[in-house]
PDB file of N, CA and C in Angstrom:
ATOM      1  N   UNK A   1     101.580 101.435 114.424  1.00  0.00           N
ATOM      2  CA  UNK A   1     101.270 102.377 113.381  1.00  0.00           C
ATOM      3  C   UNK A   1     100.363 101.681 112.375  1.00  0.00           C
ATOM      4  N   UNK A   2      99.439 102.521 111.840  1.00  0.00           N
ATOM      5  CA  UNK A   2      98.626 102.132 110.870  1.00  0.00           C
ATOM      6  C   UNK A   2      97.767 102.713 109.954  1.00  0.00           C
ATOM      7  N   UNK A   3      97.831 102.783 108.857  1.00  0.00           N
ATOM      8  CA  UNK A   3      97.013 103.437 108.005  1.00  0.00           C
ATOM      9  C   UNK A   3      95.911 102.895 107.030  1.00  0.00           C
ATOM     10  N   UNK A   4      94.965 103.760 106.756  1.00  0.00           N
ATOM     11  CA  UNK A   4      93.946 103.962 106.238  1.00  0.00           C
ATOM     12  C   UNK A   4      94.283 104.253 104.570  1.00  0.00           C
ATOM     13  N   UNK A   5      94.386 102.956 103.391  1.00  0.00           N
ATOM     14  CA  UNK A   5      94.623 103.768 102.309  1.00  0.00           C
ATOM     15  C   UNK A   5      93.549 103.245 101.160  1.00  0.00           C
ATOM     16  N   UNK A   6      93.737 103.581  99.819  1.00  0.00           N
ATOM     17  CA  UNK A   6      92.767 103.179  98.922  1.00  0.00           C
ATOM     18  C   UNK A   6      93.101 103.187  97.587  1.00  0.00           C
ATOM     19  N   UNK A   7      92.487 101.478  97.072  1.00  0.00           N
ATOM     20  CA  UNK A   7      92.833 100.906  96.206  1.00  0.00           C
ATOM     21  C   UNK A   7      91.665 100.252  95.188  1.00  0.00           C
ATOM     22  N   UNK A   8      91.660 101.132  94.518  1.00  0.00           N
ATOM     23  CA  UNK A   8      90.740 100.390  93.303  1.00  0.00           C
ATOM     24  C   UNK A   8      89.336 100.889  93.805  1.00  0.00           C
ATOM     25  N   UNK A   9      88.844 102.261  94.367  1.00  0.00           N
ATOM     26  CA  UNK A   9      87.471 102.713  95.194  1.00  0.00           C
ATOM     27  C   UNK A   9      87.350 101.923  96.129  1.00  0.00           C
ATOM     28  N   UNK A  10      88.112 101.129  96.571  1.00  0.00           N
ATOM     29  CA  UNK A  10      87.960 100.834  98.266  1.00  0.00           C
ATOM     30  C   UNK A  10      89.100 101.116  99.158  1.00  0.00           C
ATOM     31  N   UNK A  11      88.550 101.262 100.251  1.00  0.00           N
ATOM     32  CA  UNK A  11      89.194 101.577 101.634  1.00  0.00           C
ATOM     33  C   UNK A  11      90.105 100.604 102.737  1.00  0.00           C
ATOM     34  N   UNK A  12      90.975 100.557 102.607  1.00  0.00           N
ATOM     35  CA  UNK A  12      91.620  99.063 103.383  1.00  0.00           C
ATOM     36  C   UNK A  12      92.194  99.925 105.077  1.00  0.00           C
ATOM     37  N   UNK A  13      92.286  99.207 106.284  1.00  0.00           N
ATOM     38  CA  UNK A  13      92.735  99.697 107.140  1.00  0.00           C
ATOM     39  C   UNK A  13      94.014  98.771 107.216  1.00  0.00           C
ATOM     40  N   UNK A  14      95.062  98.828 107.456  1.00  0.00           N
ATOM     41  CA  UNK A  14      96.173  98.296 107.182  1.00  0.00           C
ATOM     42  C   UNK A  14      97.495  98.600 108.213  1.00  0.00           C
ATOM     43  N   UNK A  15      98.546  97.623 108.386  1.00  0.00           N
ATOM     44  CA  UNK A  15      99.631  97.721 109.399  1.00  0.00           C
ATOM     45  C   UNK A  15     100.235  96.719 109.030  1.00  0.00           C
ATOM     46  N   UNK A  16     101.631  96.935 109.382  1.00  0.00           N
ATOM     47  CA  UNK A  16     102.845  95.788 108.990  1.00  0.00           C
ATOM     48  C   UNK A  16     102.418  94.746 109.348  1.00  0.00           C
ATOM     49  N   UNK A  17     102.565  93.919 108.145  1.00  0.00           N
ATOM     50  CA  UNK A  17     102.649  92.168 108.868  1.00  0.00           C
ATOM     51  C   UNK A  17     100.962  91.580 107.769  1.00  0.00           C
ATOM     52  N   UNK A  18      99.883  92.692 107.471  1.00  0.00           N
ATOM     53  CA  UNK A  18      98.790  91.894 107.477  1.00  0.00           C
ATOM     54  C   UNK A  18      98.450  91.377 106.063  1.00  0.00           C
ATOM     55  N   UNK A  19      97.290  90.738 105.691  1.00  0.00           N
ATOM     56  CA  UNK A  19      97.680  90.080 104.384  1.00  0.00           C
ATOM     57  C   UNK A  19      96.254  90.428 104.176  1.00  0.00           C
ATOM     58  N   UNK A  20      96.050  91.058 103.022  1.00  0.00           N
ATOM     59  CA  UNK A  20      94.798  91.551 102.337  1.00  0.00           C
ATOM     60  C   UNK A  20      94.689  91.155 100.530  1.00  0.00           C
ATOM     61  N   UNK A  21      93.601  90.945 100.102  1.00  0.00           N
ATOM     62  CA  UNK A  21      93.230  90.892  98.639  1.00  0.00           C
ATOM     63  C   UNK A  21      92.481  92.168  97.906  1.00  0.00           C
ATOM     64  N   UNK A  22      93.411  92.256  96.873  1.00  0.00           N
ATOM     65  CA  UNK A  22      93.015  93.663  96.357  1.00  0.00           C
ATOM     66  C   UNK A  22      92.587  93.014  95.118  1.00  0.00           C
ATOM     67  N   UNK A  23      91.873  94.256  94.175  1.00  0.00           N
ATOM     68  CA  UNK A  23      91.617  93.999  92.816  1.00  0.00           C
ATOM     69  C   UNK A  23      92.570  93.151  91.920  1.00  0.00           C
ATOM     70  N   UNK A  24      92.262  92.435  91.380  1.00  0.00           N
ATOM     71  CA  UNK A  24      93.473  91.705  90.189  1.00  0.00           C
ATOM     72  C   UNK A  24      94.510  92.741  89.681  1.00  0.00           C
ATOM     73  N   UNK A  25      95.304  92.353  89.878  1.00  0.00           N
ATOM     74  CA  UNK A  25      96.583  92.918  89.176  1.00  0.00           C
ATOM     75  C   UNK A  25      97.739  92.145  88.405  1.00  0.00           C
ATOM     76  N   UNK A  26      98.484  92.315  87.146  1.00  0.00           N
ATOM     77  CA  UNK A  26      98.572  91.356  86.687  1.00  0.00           C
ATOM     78  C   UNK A  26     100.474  91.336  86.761  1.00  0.00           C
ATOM     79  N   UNK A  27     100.735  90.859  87.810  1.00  0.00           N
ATOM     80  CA  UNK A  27     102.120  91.294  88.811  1.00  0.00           C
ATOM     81  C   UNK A  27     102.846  89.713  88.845  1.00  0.00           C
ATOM     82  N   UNK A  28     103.632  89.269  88.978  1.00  0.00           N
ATOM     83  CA  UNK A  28     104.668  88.062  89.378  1.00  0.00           C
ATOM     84  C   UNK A  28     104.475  88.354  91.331  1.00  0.00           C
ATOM     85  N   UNK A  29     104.400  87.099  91.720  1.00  0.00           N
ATOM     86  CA  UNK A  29     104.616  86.812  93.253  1.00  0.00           C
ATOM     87  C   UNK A  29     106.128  87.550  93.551  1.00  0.00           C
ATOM     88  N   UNK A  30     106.270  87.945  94.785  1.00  0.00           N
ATOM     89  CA  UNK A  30     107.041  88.464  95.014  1.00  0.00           C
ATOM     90  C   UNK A  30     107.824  89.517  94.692  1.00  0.00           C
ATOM     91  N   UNK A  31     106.995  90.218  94.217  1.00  0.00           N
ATOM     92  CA  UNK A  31     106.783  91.851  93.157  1.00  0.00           C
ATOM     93  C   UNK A  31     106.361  92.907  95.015  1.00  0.00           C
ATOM     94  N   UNK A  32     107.790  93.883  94.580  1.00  0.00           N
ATOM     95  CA  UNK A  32     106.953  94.817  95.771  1.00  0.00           C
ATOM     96  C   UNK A  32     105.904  95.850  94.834  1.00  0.00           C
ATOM     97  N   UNK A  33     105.323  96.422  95.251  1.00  0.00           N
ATOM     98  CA  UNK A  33     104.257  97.461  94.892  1.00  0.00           C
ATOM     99  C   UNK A  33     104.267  98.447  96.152  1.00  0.00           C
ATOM    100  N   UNK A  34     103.672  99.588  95.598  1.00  0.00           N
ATOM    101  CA  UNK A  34     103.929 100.661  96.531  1.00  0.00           C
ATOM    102  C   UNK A  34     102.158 101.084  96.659  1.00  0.00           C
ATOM    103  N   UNK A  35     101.275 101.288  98.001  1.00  0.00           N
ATOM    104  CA  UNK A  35     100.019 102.216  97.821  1.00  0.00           C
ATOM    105  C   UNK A  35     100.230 103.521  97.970  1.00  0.00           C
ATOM    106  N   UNK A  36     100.123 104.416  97.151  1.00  0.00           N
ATOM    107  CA  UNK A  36     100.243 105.943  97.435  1.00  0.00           C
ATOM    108  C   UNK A  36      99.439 106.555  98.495  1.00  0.00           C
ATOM    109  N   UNK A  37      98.100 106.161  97.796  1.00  0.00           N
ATOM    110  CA  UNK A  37      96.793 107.090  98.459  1.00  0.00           C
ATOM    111  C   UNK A  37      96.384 106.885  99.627  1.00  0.00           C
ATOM    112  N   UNK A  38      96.972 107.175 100.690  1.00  0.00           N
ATOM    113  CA  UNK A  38      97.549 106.651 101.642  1.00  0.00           C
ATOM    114  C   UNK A  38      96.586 107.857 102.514  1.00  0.00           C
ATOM    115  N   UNK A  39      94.805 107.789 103.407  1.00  0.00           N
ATOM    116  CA  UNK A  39      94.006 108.806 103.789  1.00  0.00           C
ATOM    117  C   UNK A  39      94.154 109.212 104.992  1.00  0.00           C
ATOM    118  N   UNK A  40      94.764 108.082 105.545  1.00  0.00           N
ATOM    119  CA  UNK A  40      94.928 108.192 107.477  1.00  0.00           C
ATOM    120  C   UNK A  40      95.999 107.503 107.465  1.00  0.00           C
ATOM    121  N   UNK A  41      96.512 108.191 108.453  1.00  0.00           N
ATOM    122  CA  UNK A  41      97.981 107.895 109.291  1.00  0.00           C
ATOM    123  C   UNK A  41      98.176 107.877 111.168  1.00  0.00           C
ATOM    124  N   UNK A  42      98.474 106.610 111.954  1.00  0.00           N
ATOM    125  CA  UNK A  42      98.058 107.036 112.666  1.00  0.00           C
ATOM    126  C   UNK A  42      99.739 106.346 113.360  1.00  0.00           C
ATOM    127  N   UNK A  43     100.109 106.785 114.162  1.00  0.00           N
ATOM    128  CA  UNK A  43     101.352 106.739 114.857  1.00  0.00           C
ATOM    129  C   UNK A  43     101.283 106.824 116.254  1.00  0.00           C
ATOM    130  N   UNK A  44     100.899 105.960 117.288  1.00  0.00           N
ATOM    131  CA  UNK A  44     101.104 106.888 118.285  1.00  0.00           C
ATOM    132  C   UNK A  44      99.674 107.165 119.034  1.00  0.00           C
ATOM    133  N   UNK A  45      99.793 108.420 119.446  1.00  0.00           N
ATOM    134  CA  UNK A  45      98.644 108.795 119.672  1.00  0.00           C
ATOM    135  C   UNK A  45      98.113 110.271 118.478  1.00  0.00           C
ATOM    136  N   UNK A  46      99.047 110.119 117.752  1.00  0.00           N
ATOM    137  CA  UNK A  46      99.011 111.134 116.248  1.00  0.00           C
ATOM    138  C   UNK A  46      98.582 110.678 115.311  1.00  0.00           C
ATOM    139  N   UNK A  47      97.373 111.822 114.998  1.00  0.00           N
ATOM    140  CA  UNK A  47      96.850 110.987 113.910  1.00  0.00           C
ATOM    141  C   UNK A  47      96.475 112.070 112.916  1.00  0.00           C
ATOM    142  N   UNK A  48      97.219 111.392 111.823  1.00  0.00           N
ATOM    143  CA  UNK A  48      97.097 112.624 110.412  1.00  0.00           C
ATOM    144  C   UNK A  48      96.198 112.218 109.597  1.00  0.00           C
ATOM    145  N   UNK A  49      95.141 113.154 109.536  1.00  0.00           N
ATOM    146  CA  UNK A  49      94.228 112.993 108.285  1.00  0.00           C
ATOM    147  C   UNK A  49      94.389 113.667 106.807  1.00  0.00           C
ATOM    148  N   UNK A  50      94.486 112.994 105.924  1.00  0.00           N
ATOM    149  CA  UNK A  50      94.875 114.043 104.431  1.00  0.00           C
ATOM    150  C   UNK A  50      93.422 114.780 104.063  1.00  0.00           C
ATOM    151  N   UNK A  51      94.098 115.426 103.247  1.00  0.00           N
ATOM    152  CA  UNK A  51      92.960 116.349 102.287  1.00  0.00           C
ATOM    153  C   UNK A  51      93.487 116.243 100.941  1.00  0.00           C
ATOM    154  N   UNK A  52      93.365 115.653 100.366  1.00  0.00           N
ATOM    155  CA  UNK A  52      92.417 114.292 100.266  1.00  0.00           C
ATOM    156  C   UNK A  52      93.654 113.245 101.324  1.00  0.00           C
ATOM    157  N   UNK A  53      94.549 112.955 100.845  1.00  0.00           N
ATOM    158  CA  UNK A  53      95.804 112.004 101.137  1.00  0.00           C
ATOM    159  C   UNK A  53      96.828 112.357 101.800  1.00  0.00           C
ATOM    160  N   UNK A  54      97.701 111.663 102.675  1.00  0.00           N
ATOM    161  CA  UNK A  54      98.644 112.769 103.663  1.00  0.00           C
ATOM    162  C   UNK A  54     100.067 112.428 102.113  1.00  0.00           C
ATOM    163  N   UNK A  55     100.328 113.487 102.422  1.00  0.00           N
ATOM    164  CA  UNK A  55     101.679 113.857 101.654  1.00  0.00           C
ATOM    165  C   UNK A  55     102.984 113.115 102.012  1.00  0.00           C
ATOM    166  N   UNK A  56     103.692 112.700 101.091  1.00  0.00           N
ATOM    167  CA  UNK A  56     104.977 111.876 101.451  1.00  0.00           C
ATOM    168  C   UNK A  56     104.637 110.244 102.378  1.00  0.00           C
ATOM    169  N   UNK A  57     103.251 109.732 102.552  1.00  0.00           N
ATOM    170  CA  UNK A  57     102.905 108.595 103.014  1.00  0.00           C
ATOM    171  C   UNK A  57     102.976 107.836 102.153  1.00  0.00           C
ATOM    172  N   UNK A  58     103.313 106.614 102.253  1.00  0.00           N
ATOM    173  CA  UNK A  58     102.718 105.309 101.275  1.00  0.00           C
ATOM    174  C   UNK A  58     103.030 103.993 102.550  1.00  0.00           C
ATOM    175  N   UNK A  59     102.934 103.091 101.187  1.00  0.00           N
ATOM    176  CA  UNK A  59     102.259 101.597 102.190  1.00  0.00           C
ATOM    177  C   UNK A  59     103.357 100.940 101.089  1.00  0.00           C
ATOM    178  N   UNK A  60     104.263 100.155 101.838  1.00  0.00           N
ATOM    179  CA  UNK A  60     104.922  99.372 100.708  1.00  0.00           C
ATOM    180  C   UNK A  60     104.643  97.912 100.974  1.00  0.00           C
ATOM    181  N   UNK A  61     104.074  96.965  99.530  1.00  0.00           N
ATOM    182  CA  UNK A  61     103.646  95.724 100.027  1.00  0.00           C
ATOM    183  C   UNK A  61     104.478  94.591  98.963  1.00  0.00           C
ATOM    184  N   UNK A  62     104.249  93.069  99.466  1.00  0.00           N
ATOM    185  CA  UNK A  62     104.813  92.570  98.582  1.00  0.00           C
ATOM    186  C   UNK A  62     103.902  91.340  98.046  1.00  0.00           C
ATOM    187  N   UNK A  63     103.414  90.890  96.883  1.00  0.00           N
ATOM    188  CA  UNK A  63     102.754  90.188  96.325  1.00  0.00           C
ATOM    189  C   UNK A  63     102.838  88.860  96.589  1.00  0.00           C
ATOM    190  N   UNK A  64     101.642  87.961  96.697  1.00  0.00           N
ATOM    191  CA  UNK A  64     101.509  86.693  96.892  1.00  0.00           C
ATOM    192  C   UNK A  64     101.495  85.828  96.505  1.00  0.00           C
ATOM    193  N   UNK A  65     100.431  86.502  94.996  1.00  0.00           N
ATOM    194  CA  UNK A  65     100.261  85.545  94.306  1.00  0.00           C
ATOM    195  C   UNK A  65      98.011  85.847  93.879  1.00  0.00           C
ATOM    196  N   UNK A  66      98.065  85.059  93.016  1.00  0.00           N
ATOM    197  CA  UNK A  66      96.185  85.236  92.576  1.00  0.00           C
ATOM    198  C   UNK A  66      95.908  84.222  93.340  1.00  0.00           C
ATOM    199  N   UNK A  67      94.618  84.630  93.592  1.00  0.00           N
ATOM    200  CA  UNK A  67      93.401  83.700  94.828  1.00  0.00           C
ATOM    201  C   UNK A  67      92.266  84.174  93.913  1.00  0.00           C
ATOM    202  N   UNK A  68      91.138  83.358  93.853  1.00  0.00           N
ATOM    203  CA  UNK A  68      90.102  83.344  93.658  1.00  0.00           C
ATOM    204  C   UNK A  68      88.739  82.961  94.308  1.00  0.00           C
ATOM    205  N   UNK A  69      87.779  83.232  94.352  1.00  0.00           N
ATOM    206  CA  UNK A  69      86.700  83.172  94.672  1.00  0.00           C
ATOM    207  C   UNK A  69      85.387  82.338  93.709  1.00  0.00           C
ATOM    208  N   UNK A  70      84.611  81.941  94.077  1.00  0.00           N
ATOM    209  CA  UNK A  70      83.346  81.200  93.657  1.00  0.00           C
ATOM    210  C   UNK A  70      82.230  81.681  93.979  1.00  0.00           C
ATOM    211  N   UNK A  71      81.523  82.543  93.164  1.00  0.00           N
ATOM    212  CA  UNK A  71      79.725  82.726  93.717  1.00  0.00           C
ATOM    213  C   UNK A  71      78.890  81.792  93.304  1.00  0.00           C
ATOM    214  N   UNK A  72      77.573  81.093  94.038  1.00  0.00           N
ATOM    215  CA  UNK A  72      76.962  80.457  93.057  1.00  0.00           C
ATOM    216  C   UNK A  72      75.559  81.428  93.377  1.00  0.00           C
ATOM    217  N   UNK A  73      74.838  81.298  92.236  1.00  0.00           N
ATOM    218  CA  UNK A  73      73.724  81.801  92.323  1.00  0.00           C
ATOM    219  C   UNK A  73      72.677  81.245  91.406  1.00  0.00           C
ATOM    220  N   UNK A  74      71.598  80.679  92.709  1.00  0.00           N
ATOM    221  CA  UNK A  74      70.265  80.294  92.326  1.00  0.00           C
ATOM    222  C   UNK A  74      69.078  80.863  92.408  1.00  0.00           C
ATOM    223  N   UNK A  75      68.048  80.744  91.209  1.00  0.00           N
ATOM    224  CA  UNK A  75      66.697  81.282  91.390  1.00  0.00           C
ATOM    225  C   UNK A  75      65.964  80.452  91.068  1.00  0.00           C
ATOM    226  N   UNK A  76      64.823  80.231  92.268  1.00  0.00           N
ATOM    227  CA  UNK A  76      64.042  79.201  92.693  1.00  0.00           C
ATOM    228  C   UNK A  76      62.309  79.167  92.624  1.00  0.00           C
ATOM    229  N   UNK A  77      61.465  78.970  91.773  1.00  0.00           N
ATOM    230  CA  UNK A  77      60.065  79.257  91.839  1.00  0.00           C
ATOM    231  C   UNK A  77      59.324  77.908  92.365  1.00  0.00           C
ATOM    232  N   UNK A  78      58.847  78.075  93.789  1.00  0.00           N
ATOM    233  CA  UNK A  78      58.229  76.307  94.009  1.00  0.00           C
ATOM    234  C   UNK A  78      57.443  76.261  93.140  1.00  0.00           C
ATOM    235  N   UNK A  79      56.664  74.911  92.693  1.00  0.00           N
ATOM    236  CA  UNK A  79      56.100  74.193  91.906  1.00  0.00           C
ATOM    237  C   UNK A  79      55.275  74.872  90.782  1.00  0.00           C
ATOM    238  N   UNK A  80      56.863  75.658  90.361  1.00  0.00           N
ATOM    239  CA  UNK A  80      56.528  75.940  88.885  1.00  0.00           C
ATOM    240  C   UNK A  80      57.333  75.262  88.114  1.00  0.00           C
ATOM    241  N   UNK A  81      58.657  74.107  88.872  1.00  0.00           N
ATOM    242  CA  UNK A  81      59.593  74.234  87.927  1.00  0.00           C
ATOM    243  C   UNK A  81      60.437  74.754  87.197  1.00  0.00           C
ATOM    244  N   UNK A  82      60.801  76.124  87.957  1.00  0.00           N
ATOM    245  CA  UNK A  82      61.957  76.632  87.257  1.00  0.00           C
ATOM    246  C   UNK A  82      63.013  76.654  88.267  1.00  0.00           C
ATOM    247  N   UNK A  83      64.098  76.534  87.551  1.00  0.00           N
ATOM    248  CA  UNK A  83      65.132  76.677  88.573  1.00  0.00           C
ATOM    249  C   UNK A  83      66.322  77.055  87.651  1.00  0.00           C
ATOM    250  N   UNK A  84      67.429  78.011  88.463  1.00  0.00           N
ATOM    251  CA  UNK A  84      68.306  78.632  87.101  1.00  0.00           C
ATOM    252  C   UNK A  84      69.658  79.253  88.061  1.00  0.00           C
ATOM    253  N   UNK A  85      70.211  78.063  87.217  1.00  0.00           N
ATOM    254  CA  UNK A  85      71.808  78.075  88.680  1.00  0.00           C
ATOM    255  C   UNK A  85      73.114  79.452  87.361  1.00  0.00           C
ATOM    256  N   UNK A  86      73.083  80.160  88.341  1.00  0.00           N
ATOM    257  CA  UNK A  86      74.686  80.434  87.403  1.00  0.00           C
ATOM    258  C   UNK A  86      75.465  80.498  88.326  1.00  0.00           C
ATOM    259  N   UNK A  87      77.011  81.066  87.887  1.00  0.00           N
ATOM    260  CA  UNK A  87      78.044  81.463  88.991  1.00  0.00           C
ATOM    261  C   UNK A  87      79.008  82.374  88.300  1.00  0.00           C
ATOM    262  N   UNK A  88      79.867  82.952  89.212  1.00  0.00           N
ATOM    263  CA  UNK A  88      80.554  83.745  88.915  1.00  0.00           C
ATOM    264  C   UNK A  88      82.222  83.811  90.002  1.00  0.00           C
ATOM    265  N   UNK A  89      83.144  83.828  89.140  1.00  0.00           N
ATOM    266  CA  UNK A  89      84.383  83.409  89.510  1.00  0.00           C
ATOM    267  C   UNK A  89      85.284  84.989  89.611  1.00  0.00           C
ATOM    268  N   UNK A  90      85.248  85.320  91.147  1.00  0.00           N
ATOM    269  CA  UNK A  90      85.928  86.908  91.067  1.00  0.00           C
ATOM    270  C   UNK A  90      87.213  86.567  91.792  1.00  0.00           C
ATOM    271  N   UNK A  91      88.328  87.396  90.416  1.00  0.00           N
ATOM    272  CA  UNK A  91      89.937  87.254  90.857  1.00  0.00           C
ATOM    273  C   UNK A  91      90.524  88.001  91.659  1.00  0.00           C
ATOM    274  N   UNK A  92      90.842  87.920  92.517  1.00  0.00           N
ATOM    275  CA  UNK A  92      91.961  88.680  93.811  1.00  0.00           C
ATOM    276  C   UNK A  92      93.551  88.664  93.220  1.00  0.00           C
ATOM    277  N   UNK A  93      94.292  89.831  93.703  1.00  0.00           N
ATOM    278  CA  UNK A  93      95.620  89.529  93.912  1.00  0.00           C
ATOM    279  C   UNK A  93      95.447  89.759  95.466  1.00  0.00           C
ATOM    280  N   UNK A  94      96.138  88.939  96.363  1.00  0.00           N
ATOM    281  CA  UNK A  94      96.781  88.777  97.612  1.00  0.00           C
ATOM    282  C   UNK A  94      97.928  88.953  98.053  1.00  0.00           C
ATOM    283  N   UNK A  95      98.203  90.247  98.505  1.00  0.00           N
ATOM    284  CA  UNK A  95      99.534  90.628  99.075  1.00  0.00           C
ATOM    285  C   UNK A  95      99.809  90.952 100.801  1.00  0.00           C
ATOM    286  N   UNK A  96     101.103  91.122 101.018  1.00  0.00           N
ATOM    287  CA  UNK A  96     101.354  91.108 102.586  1.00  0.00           C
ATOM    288  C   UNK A  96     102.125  92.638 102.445  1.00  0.00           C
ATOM    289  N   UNK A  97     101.423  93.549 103.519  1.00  0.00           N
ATOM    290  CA  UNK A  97     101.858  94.885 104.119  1.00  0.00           C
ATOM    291  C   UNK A  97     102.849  94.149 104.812  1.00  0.00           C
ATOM    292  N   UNK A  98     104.021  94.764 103.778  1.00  0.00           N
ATOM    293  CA  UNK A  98     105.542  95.534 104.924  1.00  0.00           C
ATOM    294  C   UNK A  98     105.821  96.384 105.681  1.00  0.00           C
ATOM    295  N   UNK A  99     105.570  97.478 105.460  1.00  0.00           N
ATOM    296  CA  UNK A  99     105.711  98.621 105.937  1.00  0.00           C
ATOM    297  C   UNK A  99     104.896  99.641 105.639  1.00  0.00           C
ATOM    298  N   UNK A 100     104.538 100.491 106.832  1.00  0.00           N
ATOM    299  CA  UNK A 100     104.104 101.700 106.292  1.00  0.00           C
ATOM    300  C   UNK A 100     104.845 103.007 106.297  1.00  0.00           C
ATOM    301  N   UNK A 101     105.581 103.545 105.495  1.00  0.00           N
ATOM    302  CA  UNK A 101     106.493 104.692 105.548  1.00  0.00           C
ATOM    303  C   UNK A 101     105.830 106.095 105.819  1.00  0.00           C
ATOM    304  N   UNK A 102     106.231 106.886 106.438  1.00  0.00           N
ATOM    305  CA  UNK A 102     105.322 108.246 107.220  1.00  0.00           C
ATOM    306  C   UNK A 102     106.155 109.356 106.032  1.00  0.00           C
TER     307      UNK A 102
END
């Protein structure tokens, strides 16, 4: 079983057991959380699509903990001498799908 749900304007495809990073959230490790918006449901060879969301679905998950990320970004002009480093540090929360309840 596996569903299709959405968190923060994105789309995750999802099933018990897997471990995904969502938008920052500002939660203690080992915090369950529930996804409502829950778009596809698929069981089987059954597969429920919502309008918008299937009714009475959710995704129950349990928190990991914050992970982070590193961008660096350079802009480079040959032999003009410029060069112009920045970066940017984007925060994840990382949690593990338990279950998906129908």
């Amino acid at each position: 079983m596996y569903a299709v749900v959405e968190d923060g304007s994105k789309q995750y495809t999802v099933k018990a057991g897997d471990v995904l990073q969502i938008d920052l959230r500002n939660l203690e490790p080992e915090t369950k959380i529930s996804l409502e918006r829950v778009l596809l449901l698929k069981k089987g060879d059954q597969v429920i699509v919502g309008q918008p969301t299937v009714a009475g679905a959710k995704v129950v998950a349990t928190v990991l903990g914050e992970i982070s990320e590193k961008t660096n970004i350079m802009k480079y002009r040959r032999r003009k001498n410029y060069v112009r480093r920045k970066g940017h540090r984007q925060y994840f929360t990382k949690i593990r799908i338990e279950e998906v309840v129908a």
